[in-house]
N, C-alpha and C. Protein backbone atom coordinates (compact mmCIF):
# COMPACT_ATOMS: atom_id res chain seq x y z
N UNK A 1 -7.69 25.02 -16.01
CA UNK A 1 -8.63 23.94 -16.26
C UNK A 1 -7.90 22.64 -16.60
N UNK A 2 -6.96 23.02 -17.38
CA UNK A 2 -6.13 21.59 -17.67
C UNK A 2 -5.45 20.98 -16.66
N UNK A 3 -4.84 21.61 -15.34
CA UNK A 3 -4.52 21.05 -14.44
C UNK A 3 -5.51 20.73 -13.58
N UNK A 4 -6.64 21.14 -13.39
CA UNK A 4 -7.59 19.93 -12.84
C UNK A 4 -8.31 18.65 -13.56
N UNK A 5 -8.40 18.87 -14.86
CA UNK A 5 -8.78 18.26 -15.19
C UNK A 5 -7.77 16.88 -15.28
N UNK A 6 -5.88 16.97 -15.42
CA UNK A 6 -5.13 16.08 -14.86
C UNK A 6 -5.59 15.35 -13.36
N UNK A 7 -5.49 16.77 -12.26
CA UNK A 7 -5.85 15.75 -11.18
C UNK A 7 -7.15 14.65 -11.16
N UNK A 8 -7.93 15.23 -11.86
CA UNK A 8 -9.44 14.55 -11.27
C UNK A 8 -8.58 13.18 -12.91
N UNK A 9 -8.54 13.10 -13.56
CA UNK A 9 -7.75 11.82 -14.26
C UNK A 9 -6.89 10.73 -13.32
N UNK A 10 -6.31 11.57 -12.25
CA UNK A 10 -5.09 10.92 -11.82
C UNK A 10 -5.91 10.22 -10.44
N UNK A 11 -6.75 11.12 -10.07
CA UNK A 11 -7.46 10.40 -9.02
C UNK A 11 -8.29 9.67 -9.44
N UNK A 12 -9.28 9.01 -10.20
CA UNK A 12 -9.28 7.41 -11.21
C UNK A 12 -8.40 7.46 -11.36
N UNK A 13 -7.18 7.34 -11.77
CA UNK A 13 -6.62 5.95 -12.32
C UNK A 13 -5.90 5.39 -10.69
N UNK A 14 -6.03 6.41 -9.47
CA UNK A 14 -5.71 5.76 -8.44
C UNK A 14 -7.22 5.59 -7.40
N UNK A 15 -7.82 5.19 -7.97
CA UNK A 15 -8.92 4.86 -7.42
C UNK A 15 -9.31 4.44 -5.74
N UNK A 16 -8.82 5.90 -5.41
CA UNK A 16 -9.48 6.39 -3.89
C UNK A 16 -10.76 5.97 -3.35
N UNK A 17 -11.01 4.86 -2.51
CA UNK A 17 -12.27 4.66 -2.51
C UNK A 17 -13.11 4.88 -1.43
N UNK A 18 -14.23 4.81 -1.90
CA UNK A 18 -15.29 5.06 -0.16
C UNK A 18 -16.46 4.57 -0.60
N UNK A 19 -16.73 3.54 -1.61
CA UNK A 19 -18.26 2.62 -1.74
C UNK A 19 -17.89 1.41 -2.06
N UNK A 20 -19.06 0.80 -2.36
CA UNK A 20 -18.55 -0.59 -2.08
C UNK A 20 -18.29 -0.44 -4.04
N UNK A 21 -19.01 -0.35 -4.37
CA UNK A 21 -18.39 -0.23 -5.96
C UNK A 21 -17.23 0.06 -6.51
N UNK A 22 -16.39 1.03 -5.46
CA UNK A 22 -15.10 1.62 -5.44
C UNK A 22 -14.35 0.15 -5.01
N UNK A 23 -14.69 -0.23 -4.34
CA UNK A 23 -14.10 -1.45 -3.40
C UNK A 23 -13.72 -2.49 -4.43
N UNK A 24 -14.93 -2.87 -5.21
CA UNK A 24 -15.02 -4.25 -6.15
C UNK A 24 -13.74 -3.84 -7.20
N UNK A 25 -13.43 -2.46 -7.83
CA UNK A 25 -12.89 -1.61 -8.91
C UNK A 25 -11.25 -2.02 -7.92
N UNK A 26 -11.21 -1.30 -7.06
CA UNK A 26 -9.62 -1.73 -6.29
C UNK A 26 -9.40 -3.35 -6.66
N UNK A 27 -10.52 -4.36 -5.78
CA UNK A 27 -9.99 -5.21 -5.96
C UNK A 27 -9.51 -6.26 -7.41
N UNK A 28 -10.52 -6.05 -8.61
CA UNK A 28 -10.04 -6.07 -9.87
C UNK A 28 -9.00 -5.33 -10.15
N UNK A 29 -8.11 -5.00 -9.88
CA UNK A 29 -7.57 -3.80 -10.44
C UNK A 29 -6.00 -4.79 -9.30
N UNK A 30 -6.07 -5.03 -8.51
CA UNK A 30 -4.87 -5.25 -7.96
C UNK A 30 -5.29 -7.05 -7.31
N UNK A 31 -5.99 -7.38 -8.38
CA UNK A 31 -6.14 -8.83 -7.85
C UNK A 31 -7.52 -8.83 -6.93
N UNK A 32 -8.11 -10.17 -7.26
CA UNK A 32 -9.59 -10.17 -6.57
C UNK A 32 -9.40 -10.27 -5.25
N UNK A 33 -8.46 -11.55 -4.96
CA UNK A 33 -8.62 -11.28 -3.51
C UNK A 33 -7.37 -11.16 -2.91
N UNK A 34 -6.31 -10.63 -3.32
CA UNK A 34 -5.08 -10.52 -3.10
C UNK A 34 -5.58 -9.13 -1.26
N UNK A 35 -5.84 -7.84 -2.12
CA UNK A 35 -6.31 -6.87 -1.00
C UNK A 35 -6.64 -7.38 -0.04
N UNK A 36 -7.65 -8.40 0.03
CA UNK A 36 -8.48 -8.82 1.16
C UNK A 36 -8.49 -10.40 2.03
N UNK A 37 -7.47 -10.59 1.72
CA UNK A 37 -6.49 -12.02 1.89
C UNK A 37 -6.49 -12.43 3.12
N UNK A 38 -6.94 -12.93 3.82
CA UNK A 38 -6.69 -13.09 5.04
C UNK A 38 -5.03 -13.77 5.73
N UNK A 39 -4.36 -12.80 5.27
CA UNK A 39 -3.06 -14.15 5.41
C UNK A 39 -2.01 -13.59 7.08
N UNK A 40 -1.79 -14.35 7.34
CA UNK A 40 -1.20 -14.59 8.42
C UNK A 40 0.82 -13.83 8.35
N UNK A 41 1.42 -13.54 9.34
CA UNK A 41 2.50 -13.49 9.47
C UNK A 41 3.32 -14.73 9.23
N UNK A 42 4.76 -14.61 8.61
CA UNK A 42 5.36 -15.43 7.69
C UNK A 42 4.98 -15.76 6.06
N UNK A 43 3.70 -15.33 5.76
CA UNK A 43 2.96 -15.97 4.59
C UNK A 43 3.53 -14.41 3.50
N UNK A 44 3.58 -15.33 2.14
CA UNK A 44 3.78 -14.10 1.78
C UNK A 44 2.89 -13.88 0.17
N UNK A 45 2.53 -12.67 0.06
CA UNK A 45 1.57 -12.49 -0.93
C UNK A 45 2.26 -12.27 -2.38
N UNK A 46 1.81 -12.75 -3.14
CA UNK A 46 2.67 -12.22 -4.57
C UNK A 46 1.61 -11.36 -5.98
N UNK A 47 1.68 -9.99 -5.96
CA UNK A 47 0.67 -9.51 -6.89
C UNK A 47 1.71 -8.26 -7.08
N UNK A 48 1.19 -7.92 -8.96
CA UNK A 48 1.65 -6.86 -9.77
C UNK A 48 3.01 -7.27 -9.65
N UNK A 49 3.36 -8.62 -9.63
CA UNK A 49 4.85 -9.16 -10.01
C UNK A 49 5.48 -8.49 -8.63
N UNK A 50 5.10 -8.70 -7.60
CA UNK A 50 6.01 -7.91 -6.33
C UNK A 50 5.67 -8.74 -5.03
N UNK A 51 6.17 -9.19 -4.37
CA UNK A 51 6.42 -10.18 -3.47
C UNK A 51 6.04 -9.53 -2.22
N UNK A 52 5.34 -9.51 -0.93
CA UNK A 52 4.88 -8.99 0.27
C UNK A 52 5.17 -9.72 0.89
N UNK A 53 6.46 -10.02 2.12
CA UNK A 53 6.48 -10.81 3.18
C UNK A 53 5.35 -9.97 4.70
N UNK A 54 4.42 -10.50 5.38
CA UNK A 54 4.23 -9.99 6.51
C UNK A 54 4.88 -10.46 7.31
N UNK A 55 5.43 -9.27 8.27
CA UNK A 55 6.38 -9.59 9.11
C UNK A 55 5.91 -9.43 10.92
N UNK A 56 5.09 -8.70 11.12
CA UNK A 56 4.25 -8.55 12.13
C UNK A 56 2.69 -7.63 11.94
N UNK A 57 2.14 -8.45 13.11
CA UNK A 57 0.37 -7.84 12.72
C UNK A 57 -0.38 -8.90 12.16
N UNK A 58 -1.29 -9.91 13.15
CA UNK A 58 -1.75 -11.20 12.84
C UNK A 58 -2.90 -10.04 12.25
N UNK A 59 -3.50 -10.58 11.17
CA UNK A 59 -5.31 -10.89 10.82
C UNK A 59 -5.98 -11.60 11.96
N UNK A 60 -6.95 -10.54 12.13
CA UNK A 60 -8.04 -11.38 13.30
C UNK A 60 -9.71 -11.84 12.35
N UNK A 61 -10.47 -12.55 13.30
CA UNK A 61 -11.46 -12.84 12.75
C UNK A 61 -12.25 -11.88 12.09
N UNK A 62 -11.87 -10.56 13.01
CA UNK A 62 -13.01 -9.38 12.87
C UNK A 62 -12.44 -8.23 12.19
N UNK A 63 -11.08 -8.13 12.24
CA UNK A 63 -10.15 -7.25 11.83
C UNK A 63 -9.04 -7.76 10.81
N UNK A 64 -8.88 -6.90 9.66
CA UNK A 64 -7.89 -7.29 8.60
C UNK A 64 -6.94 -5.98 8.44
N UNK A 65 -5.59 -5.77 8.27
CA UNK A 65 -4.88 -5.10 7.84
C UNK A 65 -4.29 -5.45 6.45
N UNK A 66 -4.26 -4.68 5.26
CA UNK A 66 -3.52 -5.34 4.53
C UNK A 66 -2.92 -4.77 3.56
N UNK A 67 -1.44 -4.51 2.92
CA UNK A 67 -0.96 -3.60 1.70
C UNK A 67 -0.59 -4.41 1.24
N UNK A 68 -0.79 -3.83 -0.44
CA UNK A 68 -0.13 -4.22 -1.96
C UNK A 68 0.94 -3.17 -1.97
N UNK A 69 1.82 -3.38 -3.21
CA UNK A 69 2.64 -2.26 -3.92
C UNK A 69 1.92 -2.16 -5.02
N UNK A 70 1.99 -1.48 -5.85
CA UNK A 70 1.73 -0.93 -7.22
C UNK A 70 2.74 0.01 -7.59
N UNK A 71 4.09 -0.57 -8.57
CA UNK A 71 5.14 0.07 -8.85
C UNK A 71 4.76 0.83 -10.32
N UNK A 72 5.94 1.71 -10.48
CA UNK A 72 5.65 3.01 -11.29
C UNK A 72 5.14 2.19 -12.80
N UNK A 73 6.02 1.31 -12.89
CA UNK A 73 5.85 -0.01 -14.07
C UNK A 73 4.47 -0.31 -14.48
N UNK A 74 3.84 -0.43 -13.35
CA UNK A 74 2.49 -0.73 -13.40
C UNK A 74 1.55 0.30 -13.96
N UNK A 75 1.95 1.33 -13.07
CA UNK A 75 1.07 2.59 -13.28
C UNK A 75 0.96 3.31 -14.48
N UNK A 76 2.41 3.38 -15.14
CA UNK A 76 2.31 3.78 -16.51
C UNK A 76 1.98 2.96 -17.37
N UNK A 77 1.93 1.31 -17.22
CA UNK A 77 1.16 0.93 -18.26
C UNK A 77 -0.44 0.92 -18.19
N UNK A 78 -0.93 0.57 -17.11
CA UNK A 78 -2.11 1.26 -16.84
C UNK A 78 -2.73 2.33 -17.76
N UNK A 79 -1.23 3.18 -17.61
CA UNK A 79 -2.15 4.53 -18.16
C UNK A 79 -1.86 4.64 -19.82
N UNK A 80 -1.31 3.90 -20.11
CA UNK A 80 -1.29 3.29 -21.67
C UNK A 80 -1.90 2.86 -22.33
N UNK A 81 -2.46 2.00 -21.80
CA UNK A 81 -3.59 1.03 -21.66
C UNK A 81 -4.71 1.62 -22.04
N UNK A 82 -5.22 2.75 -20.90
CA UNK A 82 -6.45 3.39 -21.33
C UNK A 82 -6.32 4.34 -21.91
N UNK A 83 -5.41 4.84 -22.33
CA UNK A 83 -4.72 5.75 -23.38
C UNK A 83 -5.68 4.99 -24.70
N UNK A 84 -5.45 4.14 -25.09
CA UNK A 84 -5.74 3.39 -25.92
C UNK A 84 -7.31 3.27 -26.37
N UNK A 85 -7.71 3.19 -25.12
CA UNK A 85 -9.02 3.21 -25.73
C UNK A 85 -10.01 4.09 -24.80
N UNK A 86 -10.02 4.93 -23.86
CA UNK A 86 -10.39 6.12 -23.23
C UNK A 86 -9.89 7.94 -23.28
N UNK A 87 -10.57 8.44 -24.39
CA UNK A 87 -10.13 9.47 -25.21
C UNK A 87 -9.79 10.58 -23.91
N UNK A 88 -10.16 10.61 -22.65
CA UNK A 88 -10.04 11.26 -21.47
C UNK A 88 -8.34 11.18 -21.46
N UNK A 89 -8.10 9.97 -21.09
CA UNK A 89 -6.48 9.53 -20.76
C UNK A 89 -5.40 9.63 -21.87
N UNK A 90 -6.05 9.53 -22.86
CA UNK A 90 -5.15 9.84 -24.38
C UNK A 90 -5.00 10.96 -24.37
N UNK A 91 -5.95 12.08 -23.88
CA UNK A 91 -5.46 13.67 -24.19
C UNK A 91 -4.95 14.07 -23.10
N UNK A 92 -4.82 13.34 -21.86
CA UNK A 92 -3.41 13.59 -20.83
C UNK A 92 -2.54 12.83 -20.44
N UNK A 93 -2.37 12.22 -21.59
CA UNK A 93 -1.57 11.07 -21.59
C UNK A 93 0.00 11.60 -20.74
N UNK A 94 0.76 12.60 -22.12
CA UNK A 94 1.88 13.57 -21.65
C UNK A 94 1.87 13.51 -19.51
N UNK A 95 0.76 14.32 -19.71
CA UNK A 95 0.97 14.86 -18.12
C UNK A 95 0.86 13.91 -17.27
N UNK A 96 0.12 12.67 -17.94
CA UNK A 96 -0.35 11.65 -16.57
C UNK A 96 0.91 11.15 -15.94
N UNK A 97 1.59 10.67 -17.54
CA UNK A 97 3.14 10.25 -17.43
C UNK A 97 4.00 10.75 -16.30
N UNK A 98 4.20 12.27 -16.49
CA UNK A 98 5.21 12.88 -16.04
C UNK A 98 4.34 13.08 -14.51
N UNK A 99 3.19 13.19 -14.23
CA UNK A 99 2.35 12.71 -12.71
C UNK A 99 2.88 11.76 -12.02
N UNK A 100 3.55 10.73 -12.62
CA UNK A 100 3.95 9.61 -11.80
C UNK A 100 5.24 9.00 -12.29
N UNK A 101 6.05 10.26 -12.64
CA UNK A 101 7.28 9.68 -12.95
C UNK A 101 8.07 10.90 -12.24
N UNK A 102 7.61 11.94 -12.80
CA UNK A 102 8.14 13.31 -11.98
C UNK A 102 7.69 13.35 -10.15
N UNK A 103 6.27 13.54 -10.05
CA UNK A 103 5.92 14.05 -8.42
C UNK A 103 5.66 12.64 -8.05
N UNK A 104 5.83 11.61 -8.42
CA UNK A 104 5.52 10.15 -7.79
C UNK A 104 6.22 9.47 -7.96
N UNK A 105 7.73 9.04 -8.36
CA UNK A 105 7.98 8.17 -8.73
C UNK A 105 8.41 6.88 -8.33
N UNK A 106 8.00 6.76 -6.45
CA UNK A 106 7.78 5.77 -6.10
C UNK A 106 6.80 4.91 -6.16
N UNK A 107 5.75 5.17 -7.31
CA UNK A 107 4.32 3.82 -7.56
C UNK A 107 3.35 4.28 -6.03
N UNK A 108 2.81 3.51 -5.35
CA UNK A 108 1.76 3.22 -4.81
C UNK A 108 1.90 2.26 -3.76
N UNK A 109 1.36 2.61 -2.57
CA UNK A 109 1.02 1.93 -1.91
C UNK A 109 -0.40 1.78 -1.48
N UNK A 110 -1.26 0.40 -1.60
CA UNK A 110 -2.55 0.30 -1.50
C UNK A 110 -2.50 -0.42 -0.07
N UNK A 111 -3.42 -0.14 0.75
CA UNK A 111 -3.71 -0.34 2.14
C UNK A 111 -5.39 -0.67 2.07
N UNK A 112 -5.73 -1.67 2.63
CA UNK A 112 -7.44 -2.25 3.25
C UNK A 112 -7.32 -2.79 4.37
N UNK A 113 -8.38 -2.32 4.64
CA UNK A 113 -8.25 -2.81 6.50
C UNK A 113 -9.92 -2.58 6.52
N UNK A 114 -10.30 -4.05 7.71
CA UNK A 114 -11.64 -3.77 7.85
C UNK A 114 -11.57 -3.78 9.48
N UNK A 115 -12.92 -3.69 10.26
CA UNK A 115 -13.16 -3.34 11.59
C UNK A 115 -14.41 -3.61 12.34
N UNK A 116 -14.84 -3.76 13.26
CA UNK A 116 -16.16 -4.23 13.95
C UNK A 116 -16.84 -2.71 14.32
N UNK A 117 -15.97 -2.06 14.00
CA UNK A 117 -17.14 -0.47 14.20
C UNK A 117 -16.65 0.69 13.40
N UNK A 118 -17.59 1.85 13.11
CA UNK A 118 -17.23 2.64 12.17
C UNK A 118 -15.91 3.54 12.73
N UNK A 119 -16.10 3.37 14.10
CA UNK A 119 -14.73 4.19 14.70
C UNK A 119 -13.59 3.61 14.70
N UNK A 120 -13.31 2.30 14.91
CA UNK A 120 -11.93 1.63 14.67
C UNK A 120 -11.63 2.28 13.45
N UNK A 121 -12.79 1.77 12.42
CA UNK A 121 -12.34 1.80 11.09
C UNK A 121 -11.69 3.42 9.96
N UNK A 122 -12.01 4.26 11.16
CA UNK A 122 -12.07 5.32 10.96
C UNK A 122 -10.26 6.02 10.50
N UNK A 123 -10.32 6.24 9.11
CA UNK A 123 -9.01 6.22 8.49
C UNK A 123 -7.87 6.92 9.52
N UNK A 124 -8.42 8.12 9.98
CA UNK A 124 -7.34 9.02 11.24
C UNK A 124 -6.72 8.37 12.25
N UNK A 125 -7.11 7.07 12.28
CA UNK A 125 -6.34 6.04 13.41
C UNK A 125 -5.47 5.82 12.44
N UNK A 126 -4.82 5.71 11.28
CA UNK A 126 -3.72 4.72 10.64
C UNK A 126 -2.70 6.15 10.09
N UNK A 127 -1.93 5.17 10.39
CA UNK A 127 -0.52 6.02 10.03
C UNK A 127 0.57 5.18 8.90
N UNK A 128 0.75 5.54 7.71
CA UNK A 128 1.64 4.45 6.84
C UNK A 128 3.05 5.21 6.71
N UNK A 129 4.12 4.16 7.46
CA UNK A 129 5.68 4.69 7.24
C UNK A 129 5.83 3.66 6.05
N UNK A 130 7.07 3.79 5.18
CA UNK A 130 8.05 3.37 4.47
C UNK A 130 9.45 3.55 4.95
N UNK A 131 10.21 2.72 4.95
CA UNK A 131 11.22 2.97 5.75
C UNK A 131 12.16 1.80 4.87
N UNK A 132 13.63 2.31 4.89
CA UNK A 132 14.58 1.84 4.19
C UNK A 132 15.31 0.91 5.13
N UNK A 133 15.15 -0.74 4.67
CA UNK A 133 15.73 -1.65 5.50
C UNK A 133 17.02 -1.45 5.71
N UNK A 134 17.78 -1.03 4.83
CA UNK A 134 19.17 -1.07 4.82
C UNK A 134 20.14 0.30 5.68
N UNK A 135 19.21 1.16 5.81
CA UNK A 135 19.68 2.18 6.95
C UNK A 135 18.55 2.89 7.48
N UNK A 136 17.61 1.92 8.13
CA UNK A 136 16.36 2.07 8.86
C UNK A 136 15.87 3.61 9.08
N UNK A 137 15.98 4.32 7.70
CA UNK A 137 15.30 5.38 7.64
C UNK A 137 13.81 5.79 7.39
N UNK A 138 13.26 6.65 7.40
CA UNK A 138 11.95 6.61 7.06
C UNK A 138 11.86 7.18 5.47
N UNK A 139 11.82 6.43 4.37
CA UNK A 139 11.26 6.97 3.07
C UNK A 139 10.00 8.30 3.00
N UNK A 140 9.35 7.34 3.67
CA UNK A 140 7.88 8.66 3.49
C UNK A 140 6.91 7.83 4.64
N UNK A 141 6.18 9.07 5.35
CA UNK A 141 5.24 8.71 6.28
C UNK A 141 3.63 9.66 6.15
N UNK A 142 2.95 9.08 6.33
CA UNK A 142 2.09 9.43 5.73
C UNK A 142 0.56 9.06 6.96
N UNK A 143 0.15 10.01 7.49
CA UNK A 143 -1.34 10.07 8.21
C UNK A 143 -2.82 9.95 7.82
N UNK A 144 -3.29 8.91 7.45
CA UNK A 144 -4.65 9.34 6.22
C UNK A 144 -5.43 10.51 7.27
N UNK A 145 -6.54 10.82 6.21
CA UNK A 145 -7.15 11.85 6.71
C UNK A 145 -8.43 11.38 6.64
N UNK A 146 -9.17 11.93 7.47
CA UNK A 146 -11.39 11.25 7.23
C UNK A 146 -12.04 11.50 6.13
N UNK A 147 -12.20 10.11 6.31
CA UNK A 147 -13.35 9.78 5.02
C UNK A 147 -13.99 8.49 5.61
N UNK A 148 -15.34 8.91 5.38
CA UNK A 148 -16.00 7.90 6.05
C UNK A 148 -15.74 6.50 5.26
N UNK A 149 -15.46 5.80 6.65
CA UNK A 149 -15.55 3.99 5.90
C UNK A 149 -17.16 3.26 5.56
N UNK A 150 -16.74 2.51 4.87
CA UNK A 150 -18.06 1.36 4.62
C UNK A 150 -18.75 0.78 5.48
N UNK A 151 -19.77 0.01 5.04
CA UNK A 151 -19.83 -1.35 6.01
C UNK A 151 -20.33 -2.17 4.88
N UNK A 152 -19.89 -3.55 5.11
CA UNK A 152 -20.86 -4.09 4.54
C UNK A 152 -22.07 -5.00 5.01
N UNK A 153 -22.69 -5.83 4.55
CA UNK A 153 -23.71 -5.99 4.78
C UNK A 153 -24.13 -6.57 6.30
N UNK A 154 -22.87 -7.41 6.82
CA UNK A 154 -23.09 -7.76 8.23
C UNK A 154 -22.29 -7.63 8.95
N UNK A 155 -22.16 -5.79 9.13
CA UNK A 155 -22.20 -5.01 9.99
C UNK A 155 -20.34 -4.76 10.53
N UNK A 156 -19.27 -5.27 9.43
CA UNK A 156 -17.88 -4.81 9.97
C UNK A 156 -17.67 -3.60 8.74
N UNK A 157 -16.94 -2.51 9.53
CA UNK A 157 -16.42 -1.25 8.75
C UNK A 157 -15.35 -1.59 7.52
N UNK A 158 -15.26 -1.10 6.40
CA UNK A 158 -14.01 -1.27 5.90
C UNK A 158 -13.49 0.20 5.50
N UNK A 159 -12.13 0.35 4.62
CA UNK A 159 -11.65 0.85 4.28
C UNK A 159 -10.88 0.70 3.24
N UNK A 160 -10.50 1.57 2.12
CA UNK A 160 -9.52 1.31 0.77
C UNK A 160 -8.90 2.42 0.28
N UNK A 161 -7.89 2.78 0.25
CA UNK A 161 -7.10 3.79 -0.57
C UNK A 161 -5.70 3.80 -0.86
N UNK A 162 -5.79 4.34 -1.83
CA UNK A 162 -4.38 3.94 -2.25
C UNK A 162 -2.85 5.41 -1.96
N UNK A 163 -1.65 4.86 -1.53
CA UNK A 163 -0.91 6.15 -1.23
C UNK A 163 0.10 6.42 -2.29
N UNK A 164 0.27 7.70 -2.79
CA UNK A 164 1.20 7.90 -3.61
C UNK A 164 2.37 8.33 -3.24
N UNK A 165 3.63 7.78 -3.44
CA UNK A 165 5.03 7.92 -3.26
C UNK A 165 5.75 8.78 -3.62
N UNK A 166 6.60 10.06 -2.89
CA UNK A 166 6.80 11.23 -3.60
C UNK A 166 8.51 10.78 -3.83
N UNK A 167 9.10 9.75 -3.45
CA UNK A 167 9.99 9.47 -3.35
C UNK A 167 10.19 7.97 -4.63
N UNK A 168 11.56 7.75 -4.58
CA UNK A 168 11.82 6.78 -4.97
C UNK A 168 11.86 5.72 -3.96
N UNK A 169 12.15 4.48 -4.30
CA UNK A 169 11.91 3.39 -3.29
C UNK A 169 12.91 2.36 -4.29
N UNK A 170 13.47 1.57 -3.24
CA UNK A 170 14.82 0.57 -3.95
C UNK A 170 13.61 -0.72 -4.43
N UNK A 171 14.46 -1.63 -4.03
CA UNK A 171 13.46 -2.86 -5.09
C UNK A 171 13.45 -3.43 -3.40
N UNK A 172 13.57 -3.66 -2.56
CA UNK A 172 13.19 -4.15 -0.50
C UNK A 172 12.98 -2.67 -0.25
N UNK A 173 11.91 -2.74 0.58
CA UNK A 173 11.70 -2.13 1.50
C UNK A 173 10.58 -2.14 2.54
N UNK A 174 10.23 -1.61 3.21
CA UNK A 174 9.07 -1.84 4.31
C UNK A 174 8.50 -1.29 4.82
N UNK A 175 7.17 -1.41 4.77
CA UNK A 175 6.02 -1.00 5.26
C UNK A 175 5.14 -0.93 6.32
N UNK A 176 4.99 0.00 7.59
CA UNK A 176 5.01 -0.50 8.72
C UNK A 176 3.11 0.50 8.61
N UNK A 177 2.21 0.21 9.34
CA UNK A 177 1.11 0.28 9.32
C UNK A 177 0.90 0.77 11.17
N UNK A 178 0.84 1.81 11.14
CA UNK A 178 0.28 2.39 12.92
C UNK A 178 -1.01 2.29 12.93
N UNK A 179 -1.81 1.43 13.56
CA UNK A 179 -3.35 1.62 14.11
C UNK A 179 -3.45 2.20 15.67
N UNK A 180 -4.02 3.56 15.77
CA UNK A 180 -4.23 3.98 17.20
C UNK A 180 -5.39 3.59 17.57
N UNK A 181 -6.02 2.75 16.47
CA UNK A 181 -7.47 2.45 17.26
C UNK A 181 -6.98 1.10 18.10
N UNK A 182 -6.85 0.05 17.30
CA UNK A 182 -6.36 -1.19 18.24
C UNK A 182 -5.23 -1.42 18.98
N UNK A 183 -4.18 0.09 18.42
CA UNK A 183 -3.05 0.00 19.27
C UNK A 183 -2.13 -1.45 18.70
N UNK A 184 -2.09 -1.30 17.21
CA UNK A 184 -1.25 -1.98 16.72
C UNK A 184 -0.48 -1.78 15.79
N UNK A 185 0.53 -2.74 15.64
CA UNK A 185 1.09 -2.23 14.31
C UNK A 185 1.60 -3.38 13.22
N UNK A 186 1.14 -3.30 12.38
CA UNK A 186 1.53 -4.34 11.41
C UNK A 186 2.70 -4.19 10.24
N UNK A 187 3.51 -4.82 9.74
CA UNK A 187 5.19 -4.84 9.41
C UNK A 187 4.98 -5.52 7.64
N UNK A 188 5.35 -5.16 7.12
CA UNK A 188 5.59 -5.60 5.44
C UNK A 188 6.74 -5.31 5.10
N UNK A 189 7.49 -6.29 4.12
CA UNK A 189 8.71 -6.28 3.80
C UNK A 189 8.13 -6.69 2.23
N UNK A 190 8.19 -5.46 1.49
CA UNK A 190 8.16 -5.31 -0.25
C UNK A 190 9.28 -5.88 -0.72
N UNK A 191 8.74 -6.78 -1.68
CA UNK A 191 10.59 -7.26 -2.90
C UNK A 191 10.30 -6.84 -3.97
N UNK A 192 10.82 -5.67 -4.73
CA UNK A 192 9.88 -5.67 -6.16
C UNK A 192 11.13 -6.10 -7.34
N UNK A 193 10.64 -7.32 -7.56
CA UNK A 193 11.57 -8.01 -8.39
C UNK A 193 13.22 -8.27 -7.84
N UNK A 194 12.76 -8.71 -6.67
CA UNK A 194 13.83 -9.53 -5.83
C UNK A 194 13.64 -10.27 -4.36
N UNK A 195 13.47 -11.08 -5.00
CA UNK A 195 13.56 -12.62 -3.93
C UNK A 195 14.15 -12.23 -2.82
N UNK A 196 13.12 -12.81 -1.53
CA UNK A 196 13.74 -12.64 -0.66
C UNK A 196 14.87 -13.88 -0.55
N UNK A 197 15.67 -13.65 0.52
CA UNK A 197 16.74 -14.67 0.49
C UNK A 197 16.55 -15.65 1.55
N UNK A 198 15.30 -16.23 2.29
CA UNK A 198 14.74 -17.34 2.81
C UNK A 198 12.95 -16.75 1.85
N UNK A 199 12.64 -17.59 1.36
CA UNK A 199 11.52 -17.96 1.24
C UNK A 199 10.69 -18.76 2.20
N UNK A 200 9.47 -17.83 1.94
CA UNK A 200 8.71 -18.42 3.12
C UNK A 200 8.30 -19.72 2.78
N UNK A 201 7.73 -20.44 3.74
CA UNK A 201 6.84 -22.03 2.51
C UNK A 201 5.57 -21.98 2.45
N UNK A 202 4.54 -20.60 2.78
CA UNK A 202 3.67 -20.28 2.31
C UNK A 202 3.40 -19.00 1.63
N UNK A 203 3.21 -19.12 0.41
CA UNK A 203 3.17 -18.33 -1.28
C UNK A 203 1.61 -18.43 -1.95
N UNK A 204 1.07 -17.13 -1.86
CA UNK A 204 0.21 -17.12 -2.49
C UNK A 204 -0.01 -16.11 -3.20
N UNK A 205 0.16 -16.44 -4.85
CA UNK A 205 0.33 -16.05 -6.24
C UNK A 205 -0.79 -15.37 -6.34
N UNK A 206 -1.12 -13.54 -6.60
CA UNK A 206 -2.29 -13.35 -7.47
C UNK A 206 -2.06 -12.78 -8.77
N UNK A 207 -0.66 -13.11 -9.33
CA UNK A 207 -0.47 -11.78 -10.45
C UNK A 207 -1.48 -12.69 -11.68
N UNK A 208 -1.57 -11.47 -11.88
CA UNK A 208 -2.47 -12.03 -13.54
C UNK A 208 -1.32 -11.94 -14.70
């Protein structure tokens, strides 16, 4: 019982989503509109103190691809946090810890992407690699699995969930995004607490 009752803890505090209520909770949680940003290649995003260059994969009118990081830093204070004042998380505090320091201790990767139909949007089209710039290996790759997407009110699909890292991850690395629905692929280059060495000249700040 106590080990489910960890998982079903650990899944809130990584808030897997599939409503739009789930949706609003992600985006507080990692910046209002950082997730859902419409930003372009070259531009680069800055949230949870971690820098996102996109490197390929335009945003279209109708279609958005988009990842955050959420490093281990984050996650355990998070879970400190509601330690503090959610008697649930205080009595697995111990295990939550060692949840994302032991079997995770690469943090998170959060992915949203929206779509003009429920089948684009349909999570089994996306594939998320991590891959090590410095000897173009693959860290961890990862296939989501079905769960129905959203819509909202005029009529494009979305999607939100967040991936957990069974690996470690350096402070660069990159994030490459497979869509078999549109037959694309979109490119992220993570800095977590290190500057890239050309800055882009468009920066847009969401850390709180």
């Amino acid at each position: 019982m106590k080990t489910i009752n960890l998982i079903l803890v650990a899944v809130v505090l990584t808030f897997t989503s599939f409503s739009q209520t789930n949706l609003k909770t992600a985006k507080e949680r990692i910046g209002d509109m950082a997730i859902v940003a419409n930003w372009k290649v070259g531009e680069e995003i800055e949230a949870n103190n971690v820098k996102i260059l996109r490197v390929e994969g335009e945003n279209g009118i109708h279609h958005r691809t988009n990842v955050l990081y959420i490093p281990q830093s984050k996650l355990l204070a998070d879970i400190n946090q509601k330690a503090a004042t959610e008697p649930i998380y205080n009595r697995e505090l111990s295990e939550l810890t060692e949840y994302f320091t032991g079997k995770y201790p690469g943090g998170q990767v959060a992915i949203f992407f929206d779509r003009l139909s429920e089948n684009l949007a349909n999570p089994e089209n996306f594939t998320i690699i991590l891959i090590d710039p410095k000897t173009n290996e693959e860290i961890h790759r990862e296939k989501l699995g079905y769960q129905a997407p959203d819509a909202y009110r005029w009529g494009i699909w979305y999607y939100y969930t967040v991936i957990n890292i069974p690996k470690k991850v350096g402070e660069k690395f990159t994030v490459r995004v497979l869509d078999e629905g549109l037959q694309q692929s979109n490119e992220f280059q993570v800095y977590d607490n290190y500057p890239p060495r050309q800055r882009p000249a468009s920066v847009v700040s969401f850390n709180k």
